[in-house]
C-alpha atoms as a PDB file:
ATOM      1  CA  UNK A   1       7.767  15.953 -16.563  1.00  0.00           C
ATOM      2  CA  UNK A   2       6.956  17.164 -12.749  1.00  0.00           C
ATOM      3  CA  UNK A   3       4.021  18.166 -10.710  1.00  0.00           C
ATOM      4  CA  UNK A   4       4.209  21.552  -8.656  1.00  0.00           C
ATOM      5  CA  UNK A   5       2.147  22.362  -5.712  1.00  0.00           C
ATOM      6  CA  UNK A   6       1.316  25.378  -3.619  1.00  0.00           C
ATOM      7  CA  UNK A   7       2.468  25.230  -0.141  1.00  0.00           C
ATOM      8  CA  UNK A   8       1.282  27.562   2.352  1.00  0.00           C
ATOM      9  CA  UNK A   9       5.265  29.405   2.086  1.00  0.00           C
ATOM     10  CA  UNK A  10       6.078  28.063  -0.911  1.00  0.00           C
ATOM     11  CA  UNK A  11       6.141  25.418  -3.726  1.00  0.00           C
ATOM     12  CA  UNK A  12       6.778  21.830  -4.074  1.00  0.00           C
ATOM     13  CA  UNK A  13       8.051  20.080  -7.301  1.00  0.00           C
ATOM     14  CA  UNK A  14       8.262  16.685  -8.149  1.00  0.00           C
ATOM     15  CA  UNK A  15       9.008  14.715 -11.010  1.00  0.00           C
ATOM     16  CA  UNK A  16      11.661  13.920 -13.472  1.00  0.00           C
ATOM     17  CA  UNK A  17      13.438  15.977 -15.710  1.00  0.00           C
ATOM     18  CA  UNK A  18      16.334  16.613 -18.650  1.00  0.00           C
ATOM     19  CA  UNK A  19      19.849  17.670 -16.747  1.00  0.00           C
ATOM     20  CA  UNK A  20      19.859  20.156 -19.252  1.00  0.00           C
ATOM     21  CA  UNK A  21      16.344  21.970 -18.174  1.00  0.00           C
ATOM     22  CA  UNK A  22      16.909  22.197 -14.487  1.00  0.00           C
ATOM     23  CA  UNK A  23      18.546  25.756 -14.998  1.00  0.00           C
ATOM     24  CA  UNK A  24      15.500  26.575 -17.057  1.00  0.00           C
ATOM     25  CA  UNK A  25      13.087  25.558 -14.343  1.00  0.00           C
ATOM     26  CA  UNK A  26      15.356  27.802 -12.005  1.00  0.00           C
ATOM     27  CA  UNK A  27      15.263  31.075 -14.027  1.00  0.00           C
ATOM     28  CA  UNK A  28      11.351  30.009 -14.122  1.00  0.00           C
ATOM     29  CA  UNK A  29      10.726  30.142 -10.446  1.00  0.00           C
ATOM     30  CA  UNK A  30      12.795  33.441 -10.179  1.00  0.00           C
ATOM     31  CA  UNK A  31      11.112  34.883 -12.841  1.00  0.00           C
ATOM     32  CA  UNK A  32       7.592  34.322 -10.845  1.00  0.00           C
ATOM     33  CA  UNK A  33       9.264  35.915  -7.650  1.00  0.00           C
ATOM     34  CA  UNK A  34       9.845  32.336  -6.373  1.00  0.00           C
ATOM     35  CA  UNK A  35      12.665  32.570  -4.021  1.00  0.00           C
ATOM     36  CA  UNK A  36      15.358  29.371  -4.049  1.00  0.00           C
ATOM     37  CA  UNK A  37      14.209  28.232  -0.444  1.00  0.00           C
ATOM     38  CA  UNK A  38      10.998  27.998  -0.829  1.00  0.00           C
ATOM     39  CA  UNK A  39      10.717  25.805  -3.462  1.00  0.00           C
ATOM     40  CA  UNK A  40      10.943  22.281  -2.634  1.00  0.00           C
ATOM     41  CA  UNK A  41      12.562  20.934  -5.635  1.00  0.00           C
ATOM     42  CA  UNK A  42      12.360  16.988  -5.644  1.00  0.00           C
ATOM     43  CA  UNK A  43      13.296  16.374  -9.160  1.00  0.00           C
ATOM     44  CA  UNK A  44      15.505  13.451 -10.547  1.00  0.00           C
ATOM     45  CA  UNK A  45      18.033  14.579 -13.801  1.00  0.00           C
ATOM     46  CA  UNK A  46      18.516  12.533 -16.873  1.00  0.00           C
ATOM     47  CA  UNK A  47      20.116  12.283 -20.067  1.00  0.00           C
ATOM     48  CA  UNK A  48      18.594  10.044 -22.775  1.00  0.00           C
ATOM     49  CA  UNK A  49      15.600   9.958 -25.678  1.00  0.00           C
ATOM     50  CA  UNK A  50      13.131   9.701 -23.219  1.00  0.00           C
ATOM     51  CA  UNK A  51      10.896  12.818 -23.964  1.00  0.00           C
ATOM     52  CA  UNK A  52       8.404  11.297 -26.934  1.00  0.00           C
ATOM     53  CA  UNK A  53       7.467   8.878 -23.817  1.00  0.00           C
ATOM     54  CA  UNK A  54       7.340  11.643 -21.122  1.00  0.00           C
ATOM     55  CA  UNK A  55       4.990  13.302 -23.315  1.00  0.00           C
ATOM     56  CA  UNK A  56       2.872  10.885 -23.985  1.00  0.00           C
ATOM     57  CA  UNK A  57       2.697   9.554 -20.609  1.00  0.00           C
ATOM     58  CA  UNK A  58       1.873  13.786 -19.228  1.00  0.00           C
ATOM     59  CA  UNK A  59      -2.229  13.659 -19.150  1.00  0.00           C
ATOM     60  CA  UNK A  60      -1.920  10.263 -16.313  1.00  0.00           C
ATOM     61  CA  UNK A  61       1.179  11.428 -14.614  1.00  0.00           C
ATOM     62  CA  UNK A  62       0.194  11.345 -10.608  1.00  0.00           C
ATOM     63  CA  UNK A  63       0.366  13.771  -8.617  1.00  0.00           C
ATOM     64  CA  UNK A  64       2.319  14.722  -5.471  1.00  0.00           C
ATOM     65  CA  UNK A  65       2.092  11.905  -3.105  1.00  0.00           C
ATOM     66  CA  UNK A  66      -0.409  10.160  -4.610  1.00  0.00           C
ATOM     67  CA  UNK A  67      -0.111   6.720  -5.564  1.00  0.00           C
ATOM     68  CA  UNK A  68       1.810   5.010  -7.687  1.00  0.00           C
ATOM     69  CA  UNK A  69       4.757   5.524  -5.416  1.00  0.00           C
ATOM     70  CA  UNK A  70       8.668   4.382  -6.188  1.00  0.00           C
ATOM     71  CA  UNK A  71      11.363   3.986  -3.805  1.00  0.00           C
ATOM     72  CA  UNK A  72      14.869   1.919  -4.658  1.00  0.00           C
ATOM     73  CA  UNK A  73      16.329  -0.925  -2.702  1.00  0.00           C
ATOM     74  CA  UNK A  74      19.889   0.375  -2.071  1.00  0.00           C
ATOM     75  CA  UNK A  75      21.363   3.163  -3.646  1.00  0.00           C
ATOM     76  CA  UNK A  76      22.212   4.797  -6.573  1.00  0.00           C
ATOM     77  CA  UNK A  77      24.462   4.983  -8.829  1.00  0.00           C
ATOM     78  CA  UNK A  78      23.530   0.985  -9.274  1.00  0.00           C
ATOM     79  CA  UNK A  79      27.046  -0.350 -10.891  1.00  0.00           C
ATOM     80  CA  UNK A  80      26.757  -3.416 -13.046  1.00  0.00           C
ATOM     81  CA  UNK A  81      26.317  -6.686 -11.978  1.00  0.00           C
ATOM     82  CA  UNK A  82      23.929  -5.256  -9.317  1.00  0.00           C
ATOM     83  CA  UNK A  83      19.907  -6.464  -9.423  1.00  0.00           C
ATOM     84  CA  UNK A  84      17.703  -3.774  -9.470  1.00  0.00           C
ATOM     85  CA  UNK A  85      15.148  -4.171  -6.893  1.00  0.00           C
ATOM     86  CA  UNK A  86      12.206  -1.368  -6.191  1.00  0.00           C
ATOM     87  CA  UNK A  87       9.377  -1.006  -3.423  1.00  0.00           C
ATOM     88  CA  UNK A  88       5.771   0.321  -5.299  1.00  0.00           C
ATOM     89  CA  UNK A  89       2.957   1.756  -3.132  1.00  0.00           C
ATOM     90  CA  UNK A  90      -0.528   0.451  -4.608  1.00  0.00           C
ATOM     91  CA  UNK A  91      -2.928   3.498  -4.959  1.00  0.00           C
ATOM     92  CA  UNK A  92      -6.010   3.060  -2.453  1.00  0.00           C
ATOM     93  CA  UNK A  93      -8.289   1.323  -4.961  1.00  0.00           C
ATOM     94  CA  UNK A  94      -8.709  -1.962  -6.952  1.00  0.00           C
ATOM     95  CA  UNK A  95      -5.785  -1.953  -9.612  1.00  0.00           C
ATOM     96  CA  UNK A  96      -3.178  -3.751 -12.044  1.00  0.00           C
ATOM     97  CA  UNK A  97       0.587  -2.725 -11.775  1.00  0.00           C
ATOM     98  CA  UNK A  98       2.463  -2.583 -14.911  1.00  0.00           C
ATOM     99  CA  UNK A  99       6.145  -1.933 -15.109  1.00  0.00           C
ATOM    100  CA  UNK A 100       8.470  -0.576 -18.314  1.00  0.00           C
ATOM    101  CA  UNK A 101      11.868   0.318 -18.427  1.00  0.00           C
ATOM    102  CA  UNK A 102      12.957   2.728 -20.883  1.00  0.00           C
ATOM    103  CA  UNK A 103      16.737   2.449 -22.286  1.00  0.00           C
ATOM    104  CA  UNK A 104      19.636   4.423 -23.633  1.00  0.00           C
ATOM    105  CA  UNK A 105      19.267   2.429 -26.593  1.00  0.00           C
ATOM    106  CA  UNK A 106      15.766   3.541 -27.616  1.00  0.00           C
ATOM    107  CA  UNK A 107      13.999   0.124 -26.400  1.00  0.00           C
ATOM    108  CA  UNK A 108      11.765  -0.501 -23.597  1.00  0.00           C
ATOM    109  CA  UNK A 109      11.745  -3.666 -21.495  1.00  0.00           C
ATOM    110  CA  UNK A 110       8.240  -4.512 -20.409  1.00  0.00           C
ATOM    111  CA  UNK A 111       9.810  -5.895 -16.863  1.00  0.00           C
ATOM    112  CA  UNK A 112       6.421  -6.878 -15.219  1.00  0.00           C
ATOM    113  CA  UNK A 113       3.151  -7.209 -17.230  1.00  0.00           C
ATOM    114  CA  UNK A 114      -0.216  -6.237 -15.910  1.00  0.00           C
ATOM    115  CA  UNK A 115      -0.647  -7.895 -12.491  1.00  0.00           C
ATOM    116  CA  UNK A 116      -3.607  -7.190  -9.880  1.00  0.00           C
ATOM    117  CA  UNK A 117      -2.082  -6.015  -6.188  1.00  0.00           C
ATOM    118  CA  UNK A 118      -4.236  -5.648  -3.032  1.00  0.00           C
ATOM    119  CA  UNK A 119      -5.292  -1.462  -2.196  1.00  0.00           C
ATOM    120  CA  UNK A 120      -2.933   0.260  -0.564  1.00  0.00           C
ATOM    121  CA  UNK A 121      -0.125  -2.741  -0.877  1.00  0.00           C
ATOM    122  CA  UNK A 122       3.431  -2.295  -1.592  1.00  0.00           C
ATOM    123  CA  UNK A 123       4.948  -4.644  -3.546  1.00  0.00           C
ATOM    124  CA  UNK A 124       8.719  -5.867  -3.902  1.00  0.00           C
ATOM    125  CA  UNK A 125       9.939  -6.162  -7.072  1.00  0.00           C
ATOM    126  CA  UNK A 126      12.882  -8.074  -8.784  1.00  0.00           C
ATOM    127  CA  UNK A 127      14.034 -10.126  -5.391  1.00  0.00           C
ATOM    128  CA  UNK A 128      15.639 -12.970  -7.504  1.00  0.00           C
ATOM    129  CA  UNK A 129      13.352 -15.761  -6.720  1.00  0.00           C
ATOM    130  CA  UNK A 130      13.515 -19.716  -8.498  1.00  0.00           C
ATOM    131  CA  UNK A 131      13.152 -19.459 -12.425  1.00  0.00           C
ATOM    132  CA  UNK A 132      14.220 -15.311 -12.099  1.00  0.00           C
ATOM    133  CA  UNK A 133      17.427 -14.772 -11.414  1.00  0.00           C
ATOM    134  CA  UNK A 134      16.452 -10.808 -11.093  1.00  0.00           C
ATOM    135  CA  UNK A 135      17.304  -7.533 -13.228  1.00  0.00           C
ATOM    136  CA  UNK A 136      20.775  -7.090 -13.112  1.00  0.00           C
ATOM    137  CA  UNK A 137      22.642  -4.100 -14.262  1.00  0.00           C
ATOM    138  CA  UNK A 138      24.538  -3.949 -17.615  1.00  0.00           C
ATOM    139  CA  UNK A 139      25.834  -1.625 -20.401  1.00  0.00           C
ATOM    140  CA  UNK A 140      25.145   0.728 -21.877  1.00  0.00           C
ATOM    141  CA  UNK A 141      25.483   2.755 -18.639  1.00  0.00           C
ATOM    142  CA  UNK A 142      23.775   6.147 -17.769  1.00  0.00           C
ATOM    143  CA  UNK A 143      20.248   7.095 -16.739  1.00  0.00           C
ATOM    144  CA  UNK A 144      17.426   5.057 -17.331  1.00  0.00           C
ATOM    145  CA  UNK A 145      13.775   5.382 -17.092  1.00  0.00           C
ATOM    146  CA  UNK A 146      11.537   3.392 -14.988  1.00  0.00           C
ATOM    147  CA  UNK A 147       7.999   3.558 -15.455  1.00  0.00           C
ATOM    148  CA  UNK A 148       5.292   2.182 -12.734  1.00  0.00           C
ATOM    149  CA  UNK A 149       1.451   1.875 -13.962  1.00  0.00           C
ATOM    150  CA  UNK A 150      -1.663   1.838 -12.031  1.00  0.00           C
ATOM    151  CA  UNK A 151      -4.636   1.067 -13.923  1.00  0.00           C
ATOM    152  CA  UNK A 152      -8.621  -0.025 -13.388  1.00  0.00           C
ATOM    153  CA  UNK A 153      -8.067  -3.624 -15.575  1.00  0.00           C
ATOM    154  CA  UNK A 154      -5.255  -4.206 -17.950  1.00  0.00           C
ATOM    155  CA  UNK A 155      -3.595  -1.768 -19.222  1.00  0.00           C
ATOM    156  CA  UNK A 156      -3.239  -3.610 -22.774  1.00  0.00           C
ATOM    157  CA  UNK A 157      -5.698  -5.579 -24.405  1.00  0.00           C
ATOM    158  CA  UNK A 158      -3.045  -8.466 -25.454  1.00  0.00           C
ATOM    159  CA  UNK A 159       0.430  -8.973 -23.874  1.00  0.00           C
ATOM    160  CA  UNK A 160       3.570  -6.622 -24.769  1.00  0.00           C
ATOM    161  CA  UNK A 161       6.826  -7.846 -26.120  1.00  0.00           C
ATOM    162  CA  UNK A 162       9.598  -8.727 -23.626  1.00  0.00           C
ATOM    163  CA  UNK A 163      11.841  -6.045 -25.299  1.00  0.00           C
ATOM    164  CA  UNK A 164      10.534  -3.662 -28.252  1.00  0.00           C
ATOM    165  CA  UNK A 165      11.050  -0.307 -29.884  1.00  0.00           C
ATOM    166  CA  UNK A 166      10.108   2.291 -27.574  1.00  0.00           C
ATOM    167  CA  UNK A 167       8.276   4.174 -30.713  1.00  0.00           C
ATOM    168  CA  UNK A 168       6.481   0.949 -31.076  1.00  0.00           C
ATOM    169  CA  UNK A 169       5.604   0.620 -27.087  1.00  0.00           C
ATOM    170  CA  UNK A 170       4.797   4.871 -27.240  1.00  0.00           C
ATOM    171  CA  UNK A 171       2.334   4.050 -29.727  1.00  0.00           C
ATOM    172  CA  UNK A 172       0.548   1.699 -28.135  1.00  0.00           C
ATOM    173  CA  UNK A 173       0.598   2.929 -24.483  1.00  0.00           C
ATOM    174  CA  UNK A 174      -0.972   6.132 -25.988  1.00  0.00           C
ATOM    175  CA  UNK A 175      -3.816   3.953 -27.596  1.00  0.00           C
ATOM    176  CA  UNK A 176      -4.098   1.834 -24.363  1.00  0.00           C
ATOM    177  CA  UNK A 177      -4.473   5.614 -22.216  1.00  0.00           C
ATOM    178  CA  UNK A 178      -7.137   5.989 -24.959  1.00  0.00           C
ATOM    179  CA  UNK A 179      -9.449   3.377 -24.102  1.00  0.00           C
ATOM    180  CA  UNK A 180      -8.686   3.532 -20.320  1.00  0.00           C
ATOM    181  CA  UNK A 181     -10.627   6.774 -20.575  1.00  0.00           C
ATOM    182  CA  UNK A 182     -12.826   6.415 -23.234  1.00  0.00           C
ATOM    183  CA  UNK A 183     -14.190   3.613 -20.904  1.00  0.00           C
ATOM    184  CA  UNK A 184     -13.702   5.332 -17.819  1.00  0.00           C
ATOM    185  CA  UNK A 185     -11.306   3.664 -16.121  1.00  0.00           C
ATOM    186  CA  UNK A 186      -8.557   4.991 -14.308  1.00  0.00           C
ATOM    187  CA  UNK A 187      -4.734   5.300 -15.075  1.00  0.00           C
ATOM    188  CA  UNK A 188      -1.663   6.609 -13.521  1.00  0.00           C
ATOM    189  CA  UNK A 189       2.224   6.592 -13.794  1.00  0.00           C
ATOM    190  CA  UNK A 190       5.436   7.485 -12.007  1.00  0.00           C
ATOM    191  CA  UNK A 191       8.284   8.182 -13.537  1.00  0.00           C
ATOM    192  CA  UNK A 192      11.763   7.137 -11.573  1.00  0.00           C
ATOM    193  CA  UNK A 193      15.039   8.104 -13.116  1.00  0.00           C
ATOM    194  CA  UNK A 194      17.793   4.742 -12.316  1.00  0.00           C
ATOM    195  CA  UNK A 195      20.718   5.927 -12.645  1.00  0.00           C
ATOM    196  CA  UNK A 196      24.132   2.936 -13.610  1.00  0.00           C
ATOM    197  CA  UNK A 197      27.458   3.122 -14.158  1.00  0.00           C
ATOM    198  CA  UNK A 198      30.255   0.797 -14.379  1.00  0.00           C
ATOM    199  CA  UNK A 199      32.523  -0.723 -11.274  1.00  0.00           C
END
């Protein structure tokens, strides 16, 4: 899932995407007379059953630049034992940050529920702090999915599970998109591959 955008000698694109499409998206840009160096490719690989989400998170996916922004604390690969710790850049308007973590194992953990953040703010998350002890790394190892949403009011209507089936969190992220526009209220996600592997 990536954004592309015209650039007065070229093309930027941004995003996340399967290991195994990134020759596909190659033979794409030289098929449209795209050469290699001028297209900006800022794209983050993974492996893992991540596309049902990807999909259904498509329609809200922000665009290039715009908020909700991700940057890590440290660097990746994050080995185990490590905390995972994160930087997100507030869009410019009133909104609620909601944070899910999508697994190798076909779960998602709901790491930070629906929380209201000043315009414009970024906000540090997973500093271990008293009563947290912070999101440290542990098997199965690989790439992950981190997912940061912005949305006008709560994204859902009645609090997620700590840890639930990601067909089960799919569903109801797709209804919860649903009603955010029905009622006219804006949504957006980032994607951010985290990549972990053992010491």
């Amino acid at each position: 899932m990536f954004n592309a955008t015209a650039l007065p000698n070229g093309l930027a694109v941004d995003g996340v995407l399967r290991h195994a499409d990134h020759d596909a998206l190659r033979r794409l840009l030289a098929a449209r007379d795209i050469p290699p160096n001028a297209a900006r490719l800022s794209l983050q690989g993974f492996d893992g059953p991540y596309c049902p989400a990807l999909e259904a998170l498509r329609p809200v996916l922000a665009a290039i630049g715009q908020s909700p922004r991700i940057s890590l604390v440290g660097t990746m690969p994050l080995l185990a034992g490590q905390l995972l710790r994160l930087d997100v850049t507030m869009p410019e308007w009133p909104a609620q940050l909601h944070i899910a973590y999508f697994m190798q194992s076909g779960e998602v953990a709901n790491l930070l529920p629906s929380a209201a953040h000043p315009p414009g703010s970024t906000v540090r998350l997973g500093e271990p702090r008293a009563g947290f002890p912070g999101w440290e790394v542990s098997e199965p190892f690989g790439t992950d999915l981190l997912v940061a949403v912005v949305s006008e009011g709560a994204l859902f209507g009645t609090p997620r599970p700590e840890v639930e089936a990601q067909s089960s969190y799919v569903f109801a992220l797709n209804a919860a998109i649903g009603e955010a526009k029905r009622a006219g209220r804006r949504v957006l996600i980032r994607p951010f591959v985290v990549e972990t592997a053992a010491r």
